[in-house]
Protein backbone atom coordinates (compact mmCIF):
# COMPACT_ATOMS: atom_id res chain seq x y z
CA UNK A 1 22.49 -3.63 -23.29
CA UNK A 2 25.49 -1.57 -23.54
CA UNK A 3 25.83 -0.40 -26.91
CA UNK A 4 26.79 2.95 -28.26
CA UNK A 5 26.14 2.72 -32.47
CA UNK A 6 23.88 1.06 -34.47
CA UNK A 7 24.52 -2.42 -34.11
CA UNK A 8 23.73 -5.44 -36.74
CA UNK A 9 23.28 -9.32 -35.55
CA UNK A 10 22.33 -12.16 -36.70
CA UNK A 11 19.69 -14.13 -35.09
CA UNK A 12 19.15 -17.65 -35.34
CA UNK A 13 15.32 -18.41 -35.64
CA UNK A 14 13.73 -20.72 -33.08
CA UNK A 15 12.58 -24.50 -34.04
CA UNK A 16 9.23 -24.88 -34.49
CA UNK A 17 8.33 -28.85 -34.16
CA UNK A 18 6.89 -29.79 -37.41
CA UNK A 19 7.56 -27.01 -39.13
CA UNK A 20 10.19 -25.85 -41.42
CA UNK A 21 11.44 -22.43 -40.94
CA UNK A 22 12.85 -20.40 -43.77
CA UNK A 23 15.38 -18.87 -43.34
CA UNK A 24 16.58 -20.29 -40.62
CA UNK A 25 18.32 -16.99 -39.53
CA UNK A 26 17.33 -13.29 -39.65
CA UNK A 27 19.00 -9.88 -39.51
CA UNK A 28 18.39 -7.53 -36.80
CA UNK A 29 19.52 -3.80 -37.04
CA UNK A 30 19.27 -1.72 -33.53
CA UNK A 31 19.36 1.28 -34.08
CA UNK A 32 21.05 3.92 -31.63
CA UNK A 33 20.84 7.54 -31.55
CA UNK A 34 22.40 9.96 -29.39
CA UNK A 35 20.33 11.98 -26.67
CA UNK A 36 20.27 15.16 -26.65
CA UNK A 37 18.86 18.15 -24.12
CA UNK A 38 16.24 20.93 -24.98
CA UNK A 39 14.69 23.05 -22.79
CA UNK A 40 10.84 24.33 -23.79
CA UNK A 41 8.65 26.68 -21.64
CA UNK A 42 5.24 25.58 -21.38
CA UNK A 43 2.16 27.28 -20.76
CA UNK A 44 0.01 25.71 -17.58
CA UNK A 45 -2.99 24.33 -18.40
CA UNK A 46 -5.97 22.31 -16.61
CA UNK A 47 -7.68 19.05 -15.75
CA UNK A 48 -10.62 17.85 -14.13
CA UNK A 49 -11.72 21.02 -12.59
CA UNK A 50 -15.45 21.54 -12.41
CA UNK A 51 -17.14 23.53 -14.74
CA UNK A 52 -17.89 26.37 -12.18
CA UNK A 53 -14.02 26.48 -10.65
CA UNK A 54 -11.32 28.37 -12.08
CA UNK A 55 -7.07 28.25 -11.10
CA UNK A 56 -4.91 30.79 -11.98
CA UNK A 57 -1.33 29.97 -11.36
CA UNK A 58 1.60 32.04 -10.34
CA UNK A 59 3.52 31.73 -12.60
CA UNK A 60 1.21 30.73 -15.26
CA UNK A 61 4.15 29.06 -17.51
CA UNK A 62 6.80 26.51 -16.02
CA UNK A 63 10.14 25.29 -17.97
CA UNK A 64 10.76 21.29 -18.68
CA UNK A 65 13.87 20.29 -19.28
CA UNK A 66 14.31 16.84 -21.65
CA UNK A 67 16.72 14.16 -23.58
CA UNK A 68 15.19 13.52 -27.45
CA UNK A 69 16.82 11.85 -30.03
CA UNK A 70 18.84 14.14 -32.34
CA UNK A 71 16.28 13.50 -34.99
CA UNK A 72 13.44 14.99 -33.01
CA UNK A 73 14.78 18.00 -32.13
CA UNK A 74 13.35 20.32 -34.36
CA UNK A 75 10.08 18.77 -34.37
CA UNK A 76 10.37 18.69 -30.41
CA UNK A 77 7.64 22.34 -29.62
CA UNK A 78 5.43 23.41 -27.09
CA UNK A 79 2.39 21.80 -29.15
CA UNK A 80 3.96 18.26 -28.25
CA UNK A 81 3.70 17.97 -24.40
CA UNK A 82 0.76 19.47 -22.04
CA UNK A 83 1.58 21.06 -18.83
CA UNK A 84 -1.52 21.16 -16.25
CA UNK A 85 -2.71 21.37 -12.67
CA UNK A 86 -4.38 18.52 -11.66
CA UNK A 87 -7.91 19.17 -9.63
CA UNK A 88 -7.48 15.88 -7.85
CA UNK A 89 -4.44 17.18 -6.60
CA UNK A 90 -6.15 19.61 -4.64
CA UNK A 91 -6.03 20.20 -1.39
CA UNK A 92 -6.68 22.71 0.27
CA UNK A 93 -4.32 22.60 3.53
CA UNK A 94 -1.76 22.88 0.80
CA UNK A 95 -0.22 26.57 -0.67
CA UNK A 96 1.00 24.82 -4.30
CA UNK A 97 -0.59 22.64 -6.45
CA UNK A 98 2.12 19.47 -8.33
CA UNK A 99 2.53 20.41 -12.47
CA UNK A 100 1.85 16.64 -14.33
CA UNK A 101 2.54 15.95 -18.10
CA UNK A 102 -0.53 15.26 -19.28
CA UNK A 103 0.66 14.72 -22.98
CA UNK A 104 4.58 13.45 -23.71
CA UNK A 105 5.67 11.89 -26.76
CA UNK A 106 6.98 8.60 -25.88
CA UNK A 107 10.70 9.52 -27.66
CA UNK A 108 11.10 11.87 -25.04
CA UNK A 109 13.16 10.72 -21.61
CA UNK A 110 14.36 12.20 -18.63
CA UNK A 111 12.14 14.83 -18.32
CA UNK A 112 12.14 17.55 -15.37
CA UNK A 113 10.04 20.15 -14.82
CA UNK A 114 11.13 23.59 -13.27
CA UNK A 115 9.24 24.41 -10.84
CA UNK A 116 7.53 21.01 -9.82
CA UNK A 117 4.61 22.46 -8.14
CA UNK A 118 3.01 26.22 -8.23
CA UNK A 119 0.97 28.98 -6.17
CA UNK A 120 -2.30 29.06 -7.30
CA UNK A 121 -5.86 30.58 -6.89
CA UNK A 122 -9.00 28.85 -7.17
CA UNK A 123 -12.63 30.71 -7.96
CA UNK A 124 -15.97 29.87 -8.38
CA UNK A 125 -16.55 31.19 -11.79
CA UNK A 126 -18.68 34.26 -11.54
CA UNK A 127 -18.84 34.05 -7.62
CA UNK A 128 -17.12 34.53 -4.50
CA UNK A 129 -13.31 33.10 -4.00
CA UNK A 130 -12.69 29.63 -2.92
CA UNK A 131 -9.60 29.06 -2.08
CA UNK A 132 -7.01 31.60 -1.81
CA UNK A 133 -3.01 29.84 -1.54
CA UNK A 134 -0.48 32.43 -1.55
């Protein structure tokens, strides 16, 4: 807790009863690295909707906003994280569906997303409307 840098220590290995430990001490390096913001704009995806439904989203993209470690911010792109709609979030008394992170890498933290929940529109593929949410 409460460190800023990298920080070394030296740990004292635990006593084993009838056994000899060698060494009797080890090295521990903890890394730190400083946290830093990036904003990406993902596209919204889907899950668990049933073959015959289809959602279209207004808008169809949302923004996240997170902390990564300096040394994953250029590798940090929209292929890393998934953005989606949720079908077992729907409901129909409801006018916006909640956006979920369906894929993070775990270096990322803090992570909002902007807007939390969207419009949507939900069709039976090739037939009538379903659910209309404006």
């Amino acid at each position: 807790k409460n460190i800023s840098d990298t920080t070394i220590v030296k740990l004292k290995l635990k006593d084993v009863y009838g056994a000899k430990i060698e060494p009797s001490e080890v090295e521990v390096i903890v890394p730190v690295e400083e946290l830093i913001s990036k904003r990406l704009s993902l596209p919204i995806g889907q899950i668990n909707f049933p073959e015959n439904v289809s959602v279209m989203t207004f808008p169809a993209n949302a923004d996240i906003n997170v902390m990564i470690p300096m040394s994953q911010f250029q590798n940090t792109d929209n292929s890393k994280l998934r953005l989606n709609v949720d079908y077992r979030n729907y409901n129909h008394n409801s006018q916006k569906l909640p956006l979920v992170l369906s894929k993070v890498p775990d270096y990322i933290e803090n992570i909002s997303i902007i807007p939390d929940s969207v419009e949507y529109i939900i069709e039976k593929k090739g037939a009538e409307e379903i659910g209309l949410n404006n």
